[in-house]
Protein backbone atom coordinates (compact mmCIF):
# COMPACT_ATOMS: atom_id res chain seq x y z
CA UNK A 1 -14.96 18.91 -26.71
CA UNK A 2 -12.09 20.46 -24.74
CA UNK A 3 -9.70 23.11 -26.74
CA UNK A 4 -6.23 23.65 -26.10
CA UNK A 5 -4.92 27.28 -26.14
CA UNK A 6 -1.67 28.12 -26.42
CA UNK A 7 -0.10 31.86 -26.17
CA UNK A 8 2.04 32.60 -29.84
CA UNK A 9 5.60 34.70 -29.42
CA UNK A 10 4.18 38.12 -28.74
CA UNK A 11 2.39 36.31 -25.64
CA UNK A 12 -0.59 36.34 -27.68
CA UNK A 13 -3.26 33.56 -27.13
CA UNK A 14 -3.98 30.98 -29.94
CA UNK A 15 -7.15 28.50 -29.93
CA UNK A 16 -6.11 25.58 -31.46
CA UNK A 17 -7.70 22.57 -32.82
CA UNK A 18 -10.47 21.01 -30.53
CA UNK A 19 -9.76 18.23 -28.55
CA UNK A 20 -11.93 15.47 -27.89
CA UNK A 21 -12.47 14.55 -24.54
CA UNK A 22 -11.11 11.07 -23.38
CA UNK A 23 -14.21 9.01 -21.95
CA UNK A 24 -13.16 6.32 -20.11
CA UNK A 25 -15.77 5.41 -17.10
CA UNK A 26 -15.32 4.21 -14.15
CA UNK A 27 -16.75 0.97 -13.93
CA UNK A 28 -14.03 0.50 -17.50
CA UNK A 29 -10.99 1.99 -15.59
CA UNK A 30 -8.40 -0.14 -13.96
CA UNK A 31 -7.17 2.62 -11.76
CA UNK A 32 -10.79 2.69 -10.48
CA UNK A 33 -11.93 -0.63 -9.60
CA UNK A 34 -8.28 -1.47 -7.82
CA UNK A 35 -8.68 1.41 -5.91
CA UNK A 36 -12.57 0.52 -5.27
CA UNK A 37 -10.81 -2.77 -3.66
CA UNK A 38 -8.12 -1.62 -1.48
CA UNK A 39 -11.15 0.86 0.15
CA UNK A 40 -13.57 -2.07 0.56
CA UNK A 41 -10.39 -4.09 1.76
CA UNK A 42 -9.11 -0.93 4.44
CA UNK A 43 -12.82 -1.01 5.69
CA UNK A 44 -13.48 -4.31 6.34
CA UNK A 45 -9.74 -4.80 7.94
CA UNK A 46 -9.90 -1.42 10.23
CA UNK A 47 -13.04 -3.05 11.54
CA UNK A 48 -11.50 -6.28 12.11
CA UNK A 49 -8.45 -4.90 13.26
CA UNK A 50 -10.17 -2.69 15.79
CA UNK A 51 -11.31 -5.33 17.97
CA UNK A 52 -7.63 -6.29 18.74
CA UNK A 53 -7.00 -2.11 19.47
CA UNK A 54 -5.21 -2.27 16.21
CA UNK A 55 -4.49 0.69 14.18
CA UNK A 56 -5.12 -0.50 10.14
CA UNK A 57 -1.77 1.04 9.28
CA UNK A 58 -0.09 -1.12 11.69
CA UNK A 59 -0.92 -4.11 9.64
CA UNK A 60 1.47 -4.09 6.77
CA UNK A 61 4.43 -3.50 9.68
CA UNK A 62 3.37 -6.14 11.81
CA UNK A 63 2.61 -8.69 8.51
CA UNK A 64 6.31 -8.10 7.71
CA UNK A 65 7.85 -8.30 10.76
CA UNK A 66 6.09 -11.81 11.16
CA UNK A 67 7.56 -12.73 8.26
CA UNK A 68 10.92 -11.43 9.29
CA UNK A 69 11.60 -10.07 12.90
CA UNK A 70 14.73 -7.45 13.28
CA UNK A 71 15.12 -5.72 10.68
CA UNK A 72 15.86 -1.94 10.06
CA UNK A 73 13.68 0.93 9.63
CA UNK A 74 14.31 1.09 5.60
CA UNK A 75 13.79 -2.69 5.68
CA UNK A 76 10.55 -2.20 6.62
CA UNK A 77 10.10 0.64 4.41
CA UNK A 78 11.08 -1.75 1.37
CA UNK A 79 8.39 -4.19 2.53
CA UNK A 80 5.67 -2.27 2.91
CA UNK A 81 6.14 -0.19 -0.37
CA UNK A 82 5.97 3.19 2.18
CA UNK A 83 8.25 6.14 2.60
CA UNK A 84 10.76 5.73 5.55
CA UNK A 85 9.15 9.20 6.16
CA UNK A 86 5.76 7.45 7.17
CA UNK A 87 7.36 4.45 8.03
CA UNK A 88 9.26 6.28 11.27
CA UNK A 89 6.15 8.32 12.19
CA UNK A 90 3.98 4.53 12.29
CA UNK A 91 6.81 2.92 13.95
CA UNK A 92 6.92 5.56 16.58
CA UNK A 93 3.17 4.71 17.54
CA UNK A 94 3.69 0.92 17.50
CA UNK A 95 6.65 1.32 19.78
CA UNK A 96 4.41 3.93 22.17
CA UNK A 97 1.33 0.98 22.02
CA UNK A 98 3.69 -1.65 22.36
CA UNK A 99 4.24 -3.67 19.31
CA UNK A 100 7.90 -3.19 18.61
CA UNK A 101 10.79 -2.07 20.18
CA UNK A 102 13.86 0.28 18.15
CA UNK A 103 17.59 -0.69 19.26
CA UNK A 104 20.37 0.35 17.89
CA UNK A 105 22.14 -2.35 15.85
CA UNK A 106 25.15 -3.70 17.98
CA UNK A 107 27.09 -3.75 14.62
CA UNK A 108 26.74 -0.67 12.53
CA UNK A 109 25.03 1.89 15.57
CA UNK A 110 23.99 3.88 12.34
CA UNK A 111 21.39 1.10 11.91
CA UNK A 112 17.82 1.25 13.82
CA UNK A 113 16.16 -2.35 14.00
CA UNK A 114 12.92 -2.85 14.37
CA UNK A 115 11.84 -5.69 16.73
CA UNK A 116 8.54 -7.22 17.44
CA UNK A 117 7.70 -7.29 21.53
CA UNK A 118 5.55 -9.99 22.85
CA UNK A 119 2.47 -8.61 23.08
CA UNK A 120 3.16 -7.85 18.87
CA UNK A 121 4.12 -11.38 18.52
CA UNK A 122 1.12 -11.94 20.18
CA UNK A 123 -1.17 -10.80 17.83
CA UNK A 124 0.10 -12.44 14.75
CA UNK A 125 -2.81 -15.80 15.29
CA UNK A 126 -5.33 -13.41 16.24
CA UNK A 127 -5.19 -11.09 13.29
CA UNK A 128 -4.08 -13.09 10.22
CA UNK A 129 -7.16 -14.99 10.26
CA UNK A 130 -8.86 -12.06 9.40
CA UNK A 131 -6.56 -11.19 6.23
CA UNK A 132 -7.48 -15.13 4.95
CA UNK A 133 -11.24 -14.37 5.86
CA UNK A 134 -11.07 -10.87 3.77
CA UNK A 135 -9.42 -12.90 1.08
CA UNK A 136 -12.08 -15.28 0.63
CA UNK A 137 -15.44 -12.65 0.77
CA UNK A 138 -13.21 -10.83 -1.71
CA UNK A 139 -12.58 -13.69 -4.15
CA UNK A 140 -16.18 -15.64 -3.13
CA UNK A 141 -17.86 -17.16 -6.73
CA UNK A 142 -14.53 -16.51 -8.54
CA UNK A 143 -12.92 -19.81 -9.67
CA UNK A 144 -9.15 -20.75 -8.88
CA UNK A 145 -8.28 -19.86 -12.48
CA UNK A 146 -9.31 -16.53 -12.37
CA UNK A 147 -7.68 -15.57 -9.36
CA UNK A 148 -4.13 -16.54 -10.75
CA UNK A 149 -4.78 -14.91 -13.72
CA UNK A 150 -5.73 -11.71 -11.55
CA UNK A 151 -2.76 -12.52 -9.59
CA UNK A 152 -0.48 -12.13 -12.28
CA UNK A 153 -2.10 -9.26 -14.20
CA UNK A 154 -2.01 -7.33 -10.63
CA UNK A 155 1.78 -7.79 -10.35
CA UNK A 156 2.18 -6.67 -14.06
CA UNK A 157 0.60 -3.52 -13.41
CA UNK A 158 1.56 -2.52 -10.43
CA UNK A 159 5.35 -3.53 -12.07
CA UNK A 160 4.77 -1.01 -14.91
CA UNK A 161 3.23 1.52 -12.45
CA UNK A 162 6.68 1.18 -10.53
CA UNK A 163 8.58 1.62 -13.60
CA UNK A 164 7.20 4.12 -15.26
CA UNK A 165 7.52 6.15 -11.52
CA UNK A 166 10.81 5.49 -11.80
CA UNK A 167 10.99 6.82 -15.13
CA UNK A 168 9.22 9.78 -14.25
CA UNK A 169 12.23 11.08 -11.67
């Protein structure tokens, strides 16, 4: 049991009523096993990714910018779920390695876009066989069914996880 003490007016403290402790395991917590994922996913793409001299936080940049080439720095920032703060310092190594390039918009020169080069073009039939092959180990002996229905309860919590940040500004 845990007890929560409090200090009274005269700065006095106050043992109140006992608390029982919360149990809640990990192999029974959500936060935990998503979590357990996303390591076992990192790992098995940083290895994958290696092989192409591919940085593993590269691949959420370069997986949007496949989808949609020139776009600005906070663009990509909104994709990937990342701070721009991150986002510039990962941008600035794929444009030292060669992946992208930064221009100024021709429009509004306020505006940074972010396009892919060649060689980051390049790398787009290489590497995304690698995200399909780490989607089927992870979902191997799990039927159809059960993957939309994780599907959907995935996006509902990670939609109340962004709302209740939101509602904890």
């Amino acid at each position: 049991m845990v007890t929560d003490s409090k200090a009274d007016s005269a700065g006095n403290r106050k043992t109140e009523e006992p608390q029982e402790k919360v149990a809640l395991p990990p192999e029974n917590s959500v936060a935990f096993q998503i979590r357990r994922a996303h390591l076992a996913f990192d790992r098995l793409l940083s290895m994958r990714l290696a092989r192409h001299g591919i940085k593993s936080g590269y691949y959420n940049y370069l997986r949007a910018l496949w989808i949609k080439d020139r776009v600005t720095q906070r663009d990509l920032s909104d994709a990937t779920r990342v701070t721009e703060t991150t986002t510039v310092a990962l941008l600035k190594g794929m444009d030292d390695e060669g992946l992208i390039e930064r221009v100024r918009d021709s429009v509004d020169k306020r505006k940074i876009l972010v396009t892919l080069t060649p060689l980051g073009r390049s790398l787009e039939p290489e590497i995304l066989p690698h995200a399909a092959e780490l989607n089927a180990i992870a979902t191997r002996g799990i039927d159809a069914a059960e993957i939309r229905t994780f599907i959907k309860v995935a996006r509902k919590i990670a939609a109340n996880l962004e709302k209740a940040f939101g509602e904890s500004d």
